[in-house]
N, C-alpha and C. Protein backbone atom coordinates (compact mmCIF):
# COMPACT_ATOMS: atom_id res chain seq x y z
N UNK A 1 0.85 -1.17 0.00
CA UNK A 1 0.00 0.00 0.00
C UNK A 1 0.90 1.25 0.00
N UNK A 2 0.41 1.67 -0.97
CA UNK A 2 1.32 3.18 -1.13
C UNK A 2 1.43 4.05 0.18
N UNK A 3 2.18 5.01 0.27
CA UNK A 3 2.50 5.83 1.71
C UNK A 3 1.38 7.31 1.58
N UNK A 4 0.55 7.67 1.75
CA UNK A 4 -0.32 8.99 2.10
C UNK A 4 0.80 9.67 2.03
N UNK A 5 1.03 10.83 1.53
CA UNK A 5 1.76 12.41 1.71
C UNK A 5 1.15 13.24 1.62
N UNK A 6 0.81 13.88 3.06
CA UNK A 6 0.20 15.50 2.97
C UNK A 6 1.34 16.22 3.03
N UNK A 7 0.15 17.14 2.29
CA UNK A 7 0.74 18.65 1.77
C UNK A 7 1.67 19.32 2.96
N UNK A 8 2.99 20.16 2.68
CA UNK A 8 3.25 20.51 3.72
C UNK A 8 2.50 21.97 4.20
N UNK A 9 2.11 22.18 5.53
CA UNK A 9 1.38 23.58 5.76
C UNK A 9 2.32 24.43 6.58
N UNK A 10 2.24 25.73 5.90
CA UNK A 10 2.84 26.82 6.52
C UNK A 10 1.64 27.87 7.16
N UNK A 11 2.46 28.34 7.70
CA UNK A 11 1.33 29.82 8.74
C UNK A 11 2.25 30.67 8.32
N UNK A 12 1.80 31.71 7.47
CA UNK A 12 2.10 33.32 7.45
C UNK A 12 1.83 34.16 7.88
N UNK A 13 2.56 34.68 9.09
CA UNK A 13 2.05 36.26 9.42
C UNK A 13 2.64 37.40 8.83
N UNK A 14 1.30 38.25 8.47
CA UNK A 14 1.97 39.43 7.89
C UNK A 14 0.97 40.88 8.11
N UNK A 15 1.65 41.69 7.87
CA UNK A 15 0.85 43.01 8.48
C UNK A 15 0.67 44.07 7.11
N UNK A 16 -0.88 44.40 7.31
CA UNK A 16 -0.50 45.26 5.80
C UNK A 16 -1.72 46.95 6.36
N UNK A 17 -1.14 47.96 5.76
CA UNK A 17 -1.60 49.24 5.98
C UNK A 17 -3.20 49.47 5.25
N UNK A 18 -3.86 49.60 5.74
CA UNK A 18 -5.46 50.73 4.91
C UNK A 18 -4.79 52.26 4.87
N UNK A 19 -4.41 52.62 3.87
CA UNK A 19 -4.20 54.03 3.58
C UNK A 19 -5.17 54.55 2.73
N UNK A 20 -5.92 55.90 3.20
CA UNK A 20 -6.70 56.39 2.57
C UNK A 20 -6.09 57.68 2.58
N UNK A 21 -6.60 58.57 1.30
CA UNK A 21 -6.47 59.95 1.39
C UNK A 21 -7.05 60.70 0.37
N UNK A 22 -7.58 61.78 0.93
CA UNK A 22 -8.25 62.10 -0.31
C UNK A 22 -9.67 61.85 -1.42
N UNK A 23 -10.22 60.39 0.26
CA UNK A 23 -11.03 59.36 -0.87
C UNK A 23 -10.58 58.54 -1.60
N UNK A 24 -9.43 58.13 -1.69
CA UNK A 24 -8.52 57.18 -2.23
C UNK A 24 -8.13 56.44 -1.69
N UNK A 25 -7.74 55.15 -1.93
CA UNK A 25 -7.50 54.07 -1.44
C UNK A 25 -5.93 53.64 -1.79
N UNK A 26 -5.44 53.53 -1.13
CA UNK A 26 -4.09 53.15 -1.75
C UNK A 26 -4.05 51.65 -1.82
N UNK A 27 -3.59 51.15 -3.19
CA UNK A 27 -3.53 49.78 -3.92
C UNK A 27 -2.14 49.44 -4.39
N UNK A 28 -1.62 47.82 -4.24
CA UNK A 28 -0.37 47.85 -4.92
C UNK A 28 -0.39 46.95 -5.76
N UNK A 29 -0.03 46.46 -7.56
CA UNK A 29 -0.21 45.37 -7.82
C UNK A 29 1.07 43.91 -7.65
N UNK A 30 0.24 43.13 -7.83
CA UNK A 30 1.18 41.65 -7.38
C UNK A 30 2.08 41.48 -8.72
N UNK A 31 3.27 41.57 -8.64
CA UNK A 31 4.26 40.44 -9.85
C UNK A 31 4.06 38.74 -9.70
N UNK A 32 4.74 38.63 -10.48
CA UNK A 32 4.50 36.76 -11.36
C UNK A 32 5.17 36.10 -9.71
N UNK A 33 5.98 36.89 -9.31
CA UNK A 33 6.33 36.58 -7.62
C UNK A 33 5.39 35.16 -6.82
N UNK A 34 4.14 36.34 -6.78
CA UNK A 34 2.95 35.49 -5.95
C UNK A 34 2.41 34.37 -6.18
N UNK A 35 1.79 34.45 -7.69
CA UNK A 35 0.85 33.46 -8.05
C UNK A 35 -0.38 34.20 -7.99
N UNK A 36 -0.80 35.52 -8.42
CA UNK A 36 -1.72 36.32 -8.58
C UNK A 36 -1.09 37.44 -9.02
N UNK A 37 -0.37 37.38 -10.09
CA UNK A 37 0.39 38.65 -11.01
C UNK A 37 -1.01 39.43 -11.61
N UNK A 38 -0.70 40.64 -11.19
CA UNK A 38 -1.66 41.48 -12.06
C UNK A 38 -3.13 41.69 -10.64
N UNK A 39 -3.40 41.27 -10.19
CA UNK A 39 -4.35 41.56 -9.32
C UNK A 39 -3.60 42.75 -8.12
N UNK A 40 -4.54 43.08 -7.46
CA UNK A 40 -4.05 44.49 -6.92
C UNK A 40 -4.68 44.03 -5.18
N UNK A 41 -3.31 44.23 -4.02
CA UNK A 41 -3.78 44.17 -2.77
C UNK A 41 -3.19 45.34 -1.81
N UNK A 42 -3.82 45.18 -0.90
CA UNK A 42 -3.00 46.36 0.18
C UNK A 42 -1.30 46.25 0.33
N UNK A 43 -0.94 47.77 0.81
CA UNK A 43 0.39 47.51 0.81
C UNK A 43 0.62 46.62 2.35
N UNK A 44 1.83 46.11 2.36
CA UNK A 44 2.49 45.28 3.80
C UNK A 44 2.91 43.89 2.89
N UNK A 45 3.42 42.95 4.01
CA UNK A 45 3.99 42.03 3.85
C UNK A 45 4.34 41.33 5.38
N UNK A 46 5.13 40.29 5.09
CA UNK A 46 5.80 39.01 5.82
C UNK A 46 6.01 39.94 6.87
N UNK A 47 5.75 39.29 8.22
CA UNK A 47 6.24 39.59 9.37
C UNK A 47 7.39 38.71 9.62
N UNK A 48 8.69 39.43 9.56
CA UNK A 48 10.28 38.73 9.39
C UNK A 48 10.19 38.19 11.43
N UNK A 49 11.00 36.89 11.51
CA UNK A 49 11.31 36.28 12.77
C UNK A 49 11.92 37.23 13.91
N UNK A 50 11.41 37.18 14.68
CA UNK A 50 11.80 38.73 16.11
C UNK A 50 11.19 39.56 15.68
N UNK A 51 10.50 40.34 14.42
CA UNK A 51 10.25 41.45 14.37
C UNK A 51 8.57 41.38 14.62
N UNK A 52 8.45 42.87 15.44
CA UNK A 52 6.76 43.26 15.79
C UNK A 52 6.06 43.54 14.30
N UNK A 53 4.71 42.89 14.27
CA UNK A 53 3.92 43.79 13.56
C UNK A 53 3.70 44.98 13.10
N UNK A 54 4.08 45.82 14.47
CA UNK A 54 3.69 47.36 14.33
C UNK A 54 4.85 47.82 13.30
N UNK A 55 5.94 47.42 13.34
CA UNK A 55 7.29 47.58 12.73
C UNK A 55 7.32 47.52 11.43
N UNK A 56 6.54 45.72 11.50
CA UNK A 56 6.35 45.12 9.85
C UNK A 56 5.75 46.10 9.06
N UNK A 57 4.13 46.57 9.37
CA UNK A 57 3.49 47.48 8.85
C UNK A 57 4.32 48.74 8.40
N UNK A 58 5.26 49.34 8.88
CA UNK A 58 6.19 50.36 8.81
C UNK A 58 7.29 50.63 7.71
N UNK A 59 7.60 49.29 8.24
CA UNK A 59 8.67 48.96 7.22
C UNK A 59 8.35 48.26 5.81
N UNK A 60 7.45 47.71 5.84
CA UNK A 60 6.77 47.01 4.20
C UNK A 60 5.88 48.23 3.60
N UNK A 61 5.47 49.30 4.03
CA UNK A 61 4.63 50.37 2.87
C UNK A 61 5.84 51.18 2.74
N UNK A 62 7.12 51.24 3.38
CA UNK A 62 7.96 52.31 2.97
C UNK A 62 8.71 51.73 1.62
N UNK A 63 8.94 50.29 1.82
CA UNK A 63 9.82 49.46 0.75
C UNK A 63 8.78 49.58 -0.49
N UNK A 64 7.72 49.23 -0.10
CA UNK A 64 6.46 48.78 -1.27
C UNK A 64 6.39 50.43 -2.39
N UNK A 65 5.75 51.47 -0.91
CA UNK A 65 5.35 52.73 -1.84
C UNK A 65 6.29 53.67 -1.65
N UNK A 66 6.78 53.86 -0.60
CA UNK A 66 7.94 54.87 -0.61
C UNK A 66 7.59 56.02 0.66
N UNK A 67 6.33 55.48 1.11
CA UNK A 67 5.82 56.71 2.06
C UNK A 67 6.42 56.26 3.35
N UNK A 68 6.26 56.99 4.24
CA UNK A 68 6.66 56.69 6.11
C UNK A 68 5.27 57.20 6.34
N UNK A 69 4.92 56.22 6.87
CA UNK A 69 4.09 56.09 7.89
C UNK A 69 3.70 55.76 9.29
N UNK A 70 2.64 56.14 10.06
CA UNK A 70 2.39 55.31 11.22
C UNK A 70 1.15 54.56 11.91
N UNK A 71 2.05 53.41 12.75
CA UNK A 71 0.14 52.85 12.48
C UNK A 71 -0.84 53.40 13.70
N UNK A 72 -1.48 53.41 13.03
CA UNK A 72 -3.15 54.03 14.14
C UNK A 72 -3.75 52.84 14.75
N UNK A 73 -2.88 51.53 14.59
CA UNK A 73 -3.68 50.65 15.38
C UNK A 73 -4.26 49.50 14.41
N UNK A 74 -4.78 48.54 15.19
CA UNK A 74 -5.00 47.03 14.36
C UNK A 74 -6.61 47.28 14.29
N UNK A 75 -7.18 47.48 12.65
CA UNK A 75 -8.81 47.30 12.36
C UNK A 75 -9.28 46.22 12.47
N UNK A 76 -8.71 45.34 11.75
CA UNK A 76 -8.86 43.53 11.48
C UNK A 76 -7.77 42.96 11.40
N UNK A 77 -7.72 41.70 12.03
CA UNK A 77 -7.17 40.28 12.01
C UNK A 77 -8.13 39.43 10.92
N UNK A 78 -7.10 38.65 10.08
CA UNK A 78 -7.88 37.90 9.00
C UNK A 78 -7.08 36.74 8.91
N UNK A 79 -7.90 36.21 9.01
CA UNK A 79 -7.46 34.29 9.13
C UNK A 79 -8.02 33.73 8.19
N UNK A 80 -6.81 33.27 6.61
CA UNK A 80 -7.48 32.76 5.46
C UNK A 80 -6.74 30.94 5.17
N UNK A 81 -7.50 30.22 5.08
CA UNK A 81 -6.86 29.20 4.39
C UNK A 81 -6.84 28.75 2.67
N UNK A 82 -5.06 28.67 2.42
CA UNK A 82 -5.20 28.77 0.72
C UNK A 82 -4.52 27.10 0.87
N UNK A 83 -5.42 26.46 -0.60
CA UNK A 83 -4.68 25.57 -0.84
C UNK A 83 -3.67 25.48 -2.11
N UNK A 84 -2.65 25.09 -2.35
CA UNK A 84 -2.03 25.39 -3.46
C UNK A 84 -1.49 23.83 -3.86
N UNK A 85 -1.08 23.70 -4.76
CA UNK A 85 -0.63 22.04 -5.43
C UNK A 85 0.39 21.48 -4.49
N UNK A 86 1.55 22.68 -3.96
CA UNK A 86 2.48 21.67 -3.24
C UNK A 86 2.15 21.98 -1.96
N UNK A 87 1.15 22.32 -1.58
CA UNK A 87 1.19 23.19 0.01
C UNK A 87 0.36 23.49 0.27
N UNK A 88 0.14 23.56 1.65
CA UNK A 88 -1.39 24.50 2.02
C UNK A 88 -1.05 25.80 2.91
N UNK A 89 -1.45 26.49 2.85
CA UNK A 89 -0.98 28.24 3.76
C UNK A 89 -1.68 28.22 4.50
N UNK A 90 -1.77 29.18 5.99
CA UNK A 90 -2.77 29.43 6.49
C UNK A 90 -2.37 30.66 7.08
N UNK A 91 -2.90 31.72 6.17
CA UNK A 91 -2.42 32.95 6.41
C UNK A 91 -3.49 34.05 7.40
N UNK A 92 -2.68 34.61 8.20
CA UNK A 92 -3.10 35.21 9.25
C UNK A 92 -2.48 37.12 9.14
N UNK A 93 -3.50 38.02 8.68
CA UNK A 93 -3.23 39.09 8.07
C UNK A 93 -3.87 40.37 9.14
N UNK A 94 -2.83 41.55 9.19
CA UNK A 94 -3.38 42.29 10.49
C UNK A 94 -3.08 43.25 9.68
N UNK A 95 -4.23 44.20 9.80
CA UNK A 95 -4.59 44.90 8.77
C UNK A 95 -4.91 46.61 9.83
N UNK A 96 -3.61 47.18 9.23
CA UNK A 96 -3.60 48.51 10.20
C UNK A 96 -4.38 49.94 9.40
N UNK A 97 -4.88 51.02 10.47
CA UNK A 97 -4.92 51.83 10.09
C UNK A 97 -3.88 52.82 10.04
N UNK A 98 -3.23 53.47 9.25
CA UNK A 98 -2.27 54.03 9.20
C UNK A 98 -2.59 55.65 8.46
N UNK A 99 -1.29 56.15 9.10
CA UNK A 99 -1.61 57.31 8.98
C UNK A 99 0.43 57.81 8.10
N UNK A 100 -0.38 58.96 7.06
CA UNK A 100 0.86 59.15 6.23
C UNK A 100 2.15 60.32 7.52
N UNK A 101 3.26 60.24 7.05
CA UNK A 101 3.90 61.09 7.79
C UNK A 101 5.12 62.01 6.91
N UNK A 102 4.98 60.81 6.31
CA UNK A 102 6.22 61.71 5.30
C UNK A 102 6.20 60.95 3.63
N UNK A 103 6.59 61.57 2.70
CA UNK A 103 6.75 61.00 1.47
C UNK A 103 5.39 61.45 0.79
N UNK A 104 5.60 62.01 -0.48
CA UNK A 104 4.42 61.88 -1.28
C UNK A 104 4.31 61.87 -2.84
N UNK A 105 5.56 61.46 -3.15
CA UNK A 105 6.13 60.75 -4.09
C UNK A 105 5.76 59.21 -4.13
N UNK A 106 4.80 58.67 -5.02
CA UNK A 106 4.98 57.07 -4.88
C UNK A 106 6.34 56.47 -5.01
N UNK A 107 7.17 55.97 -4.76
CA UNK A 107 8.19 55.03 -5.29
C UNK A 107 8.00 53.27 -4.98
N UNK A 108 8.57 52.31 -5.73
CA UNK A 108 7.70 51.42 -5.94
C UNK A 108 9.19 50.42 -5.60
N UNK A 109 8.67 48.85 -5.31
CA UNK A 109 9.78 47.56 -4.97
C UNK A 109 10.27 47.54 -6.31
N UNK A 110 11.72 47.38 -6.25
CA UNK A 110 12.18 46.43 -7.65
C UNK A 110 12.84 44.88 -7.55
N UNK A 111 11.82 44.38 -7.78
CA UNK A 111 12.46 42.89 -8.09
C UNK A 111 11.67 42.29 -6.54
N UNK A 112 10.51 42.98 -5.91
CA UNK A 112 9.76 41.87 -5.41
C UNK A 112 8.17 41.95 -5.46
N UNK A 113 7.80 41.41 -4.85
CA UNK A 113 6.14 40.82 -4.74
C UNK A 113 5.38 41.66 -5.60
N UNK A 114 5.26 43.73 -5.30
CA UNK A 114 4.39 44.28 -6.24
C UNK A 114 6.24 45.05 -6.80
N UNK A 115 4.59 45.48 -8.17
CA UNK A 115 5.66 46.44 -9.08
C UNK A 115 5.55 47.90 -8.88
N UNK A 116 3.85 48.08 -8.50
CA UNK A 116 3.09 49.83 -8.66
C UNK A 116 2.24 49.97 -7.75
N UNK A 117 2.57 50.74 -7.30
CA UNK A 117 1.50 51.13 -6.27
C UNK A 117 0.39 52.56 -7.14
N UNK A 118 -1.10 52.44 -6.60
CA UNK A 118 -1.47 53.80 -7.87
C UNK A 118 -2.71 53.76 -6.29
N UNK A 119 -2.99 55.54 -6.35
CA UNK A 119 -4.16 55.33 -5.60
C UNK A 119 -5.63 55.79 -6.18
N UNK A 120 -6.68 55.26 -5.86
CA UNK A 120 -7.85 54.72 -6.40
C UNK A 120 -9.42 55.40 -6.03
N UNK A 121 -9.62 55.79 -6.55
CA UNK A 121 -11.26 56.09 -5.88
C UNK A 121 -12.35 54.96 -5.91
N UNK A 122 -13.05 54.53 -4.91
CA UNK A 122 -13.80 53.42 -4.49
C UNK A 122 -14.43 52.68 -6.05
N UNK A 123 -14.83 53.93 -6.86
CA UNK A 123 -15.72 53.48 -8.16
C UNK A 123 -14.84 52.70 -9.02
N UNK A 124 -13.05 53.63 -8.93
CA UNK A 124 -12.38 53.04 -9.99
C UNK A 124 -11.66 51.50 -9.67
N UNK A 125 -11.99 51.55 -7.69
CA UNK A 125 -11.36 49.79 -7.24
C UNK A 125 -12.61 49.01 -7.70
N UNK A 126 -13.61 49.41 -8.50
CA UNK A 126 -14.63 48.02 -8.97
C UNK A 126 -14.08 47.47 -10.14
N UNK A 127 -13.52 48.18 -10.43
CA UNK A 127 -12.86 47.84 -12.08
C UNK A 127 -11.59 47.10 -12.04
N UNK A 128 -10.92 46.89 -11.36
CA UNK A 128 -9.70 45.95 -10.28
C UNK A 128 -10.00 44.49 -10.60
N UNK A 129 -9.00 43.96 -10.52
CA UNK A 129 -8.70 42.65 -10.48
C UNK A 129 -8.51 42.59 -8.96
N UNK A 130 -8.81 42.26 -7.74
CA UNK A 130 -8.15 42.20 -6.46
C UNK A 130 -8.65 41.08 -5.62
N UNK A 131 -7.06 40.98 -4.82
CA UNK A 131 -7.44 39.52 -4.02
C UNK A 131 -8.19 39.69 -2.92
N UNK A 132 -8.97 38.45 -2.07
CA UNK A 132 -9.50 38.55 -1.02
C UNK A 132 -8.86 40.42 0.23
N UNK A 133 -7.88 40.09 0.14
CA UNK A 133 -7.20 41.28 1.30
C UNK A 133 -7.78 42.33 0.94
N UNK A 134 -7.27 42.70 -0.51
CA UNK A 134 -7.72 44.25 -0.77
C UNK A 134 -9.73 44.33 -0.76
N UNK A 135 -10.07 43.20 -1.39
CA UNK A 135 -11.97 43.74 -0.69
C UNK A 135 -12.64 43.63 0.89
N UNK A 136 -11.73 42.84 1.38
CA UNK A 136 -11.54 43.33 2.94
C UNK A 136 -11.16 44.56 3.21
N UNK A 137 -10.66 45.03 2.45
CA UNK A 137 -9.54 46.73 2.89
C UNK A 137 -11.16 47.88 2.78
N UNK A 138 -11.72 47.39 1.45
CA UNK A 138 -12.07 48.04 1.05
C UNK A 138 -13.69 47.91 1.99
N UNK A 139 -13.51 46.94 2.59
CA UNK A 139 -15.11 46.60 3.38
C UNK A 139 -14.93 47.50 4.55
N UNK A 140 -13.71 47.60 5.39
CA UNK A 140 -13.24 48.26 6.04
C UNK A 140 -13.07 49.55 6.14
N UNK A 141 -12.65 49.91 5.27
CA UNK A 141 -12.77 51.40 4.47
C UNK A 141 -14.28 52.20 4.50
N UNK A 142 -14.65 51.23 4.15
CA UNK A 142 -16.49 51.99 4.27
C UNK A 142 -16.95 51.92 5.72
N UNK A 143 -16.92 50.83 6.26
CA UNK A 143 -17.29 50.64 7.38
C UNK A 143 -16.81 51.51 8.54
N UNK A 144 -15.86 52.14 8.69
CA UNK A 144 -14.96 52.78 9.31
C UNK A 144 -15.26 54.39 8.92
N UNK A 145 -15.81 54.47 7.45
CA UNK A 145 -16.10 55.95 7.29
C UNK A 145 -14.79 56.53 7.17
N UNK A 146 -14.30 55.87 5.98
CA UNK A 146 -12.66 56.29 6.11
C UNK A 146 -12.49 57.41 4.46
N UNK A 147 -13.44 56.78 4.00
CA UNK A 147 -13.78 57.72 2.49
C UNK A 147 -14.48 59.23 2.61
N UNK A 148 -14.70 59.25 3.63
CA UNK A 148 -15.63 60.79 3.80
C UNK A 148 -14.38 61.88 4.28
């Protein structure tokens, strides 16, 4: 009898910013990186080993868009399970409100996860390709009264 092999499962934590301004939403899109090239999610990323959340959030929208920011605090925790061919994820996403402080120049990653960051008015994110995160951002966004 053949041997069963499950998938191996990882847990990702990672922290990503709701930036609004203006009525705009700030969006970044995914490279061939992910496995959802071309779809558009909030900025943040990987929470690196020893390092805080609050930090992560800090340090992944400055790399991503180029701005400094700070966070206003945790809106949502999001607990998603993905299955993929060699693996299963079970990603766990903390989703800050943040506030701009400096930078207002976009500048963008070269050579990881997104390519562009562009920011968006609610009508023009229907027209988006975007993953689960960013229509959470955007559920949030309303809910919060963050567009007014």
């Amino acid at each position: 009898m053949p041997e069963v092999q499950s998938k191996p499962e990882v847990q990702r934590l990672a922290a990503y910013g709701l930036i609004i301004k203006e009525g705009k939403i700030l969006l970044c899109r995914l490279t061939n990186m992910t496995g959802s090239e071309g779809m558009w999610t909030l900025p943040g990323g990987k929470v690196e080993f020893g390092e805080h959340p609050d930090s992560t959030v800090v340090r992944e929208v400055l790399e991503e868009t180029g701005l400094k920011i700070s966070q206003q605090g945790v809106l949502s925790v999001n607990s998603e399970l993905f299955h993929f061919t060699d693996a299963r994820m079970h990603a766990i996403r903390l989703i800050y409100r943040v506030k701009i402080e400096g930078g207002t120049t976009l500048t963008y990653e070269k050579g990881g996860t997104t390519d562009i960051c562009e920011w968006f008015t609610p009508d023009e994110v229907r027209h988006l390709p975007l993953v689960s995160l960013a229509k959470l951002g955007m559920r949030l966004a309303r809910e919060h009264g963050l567009f007014s």
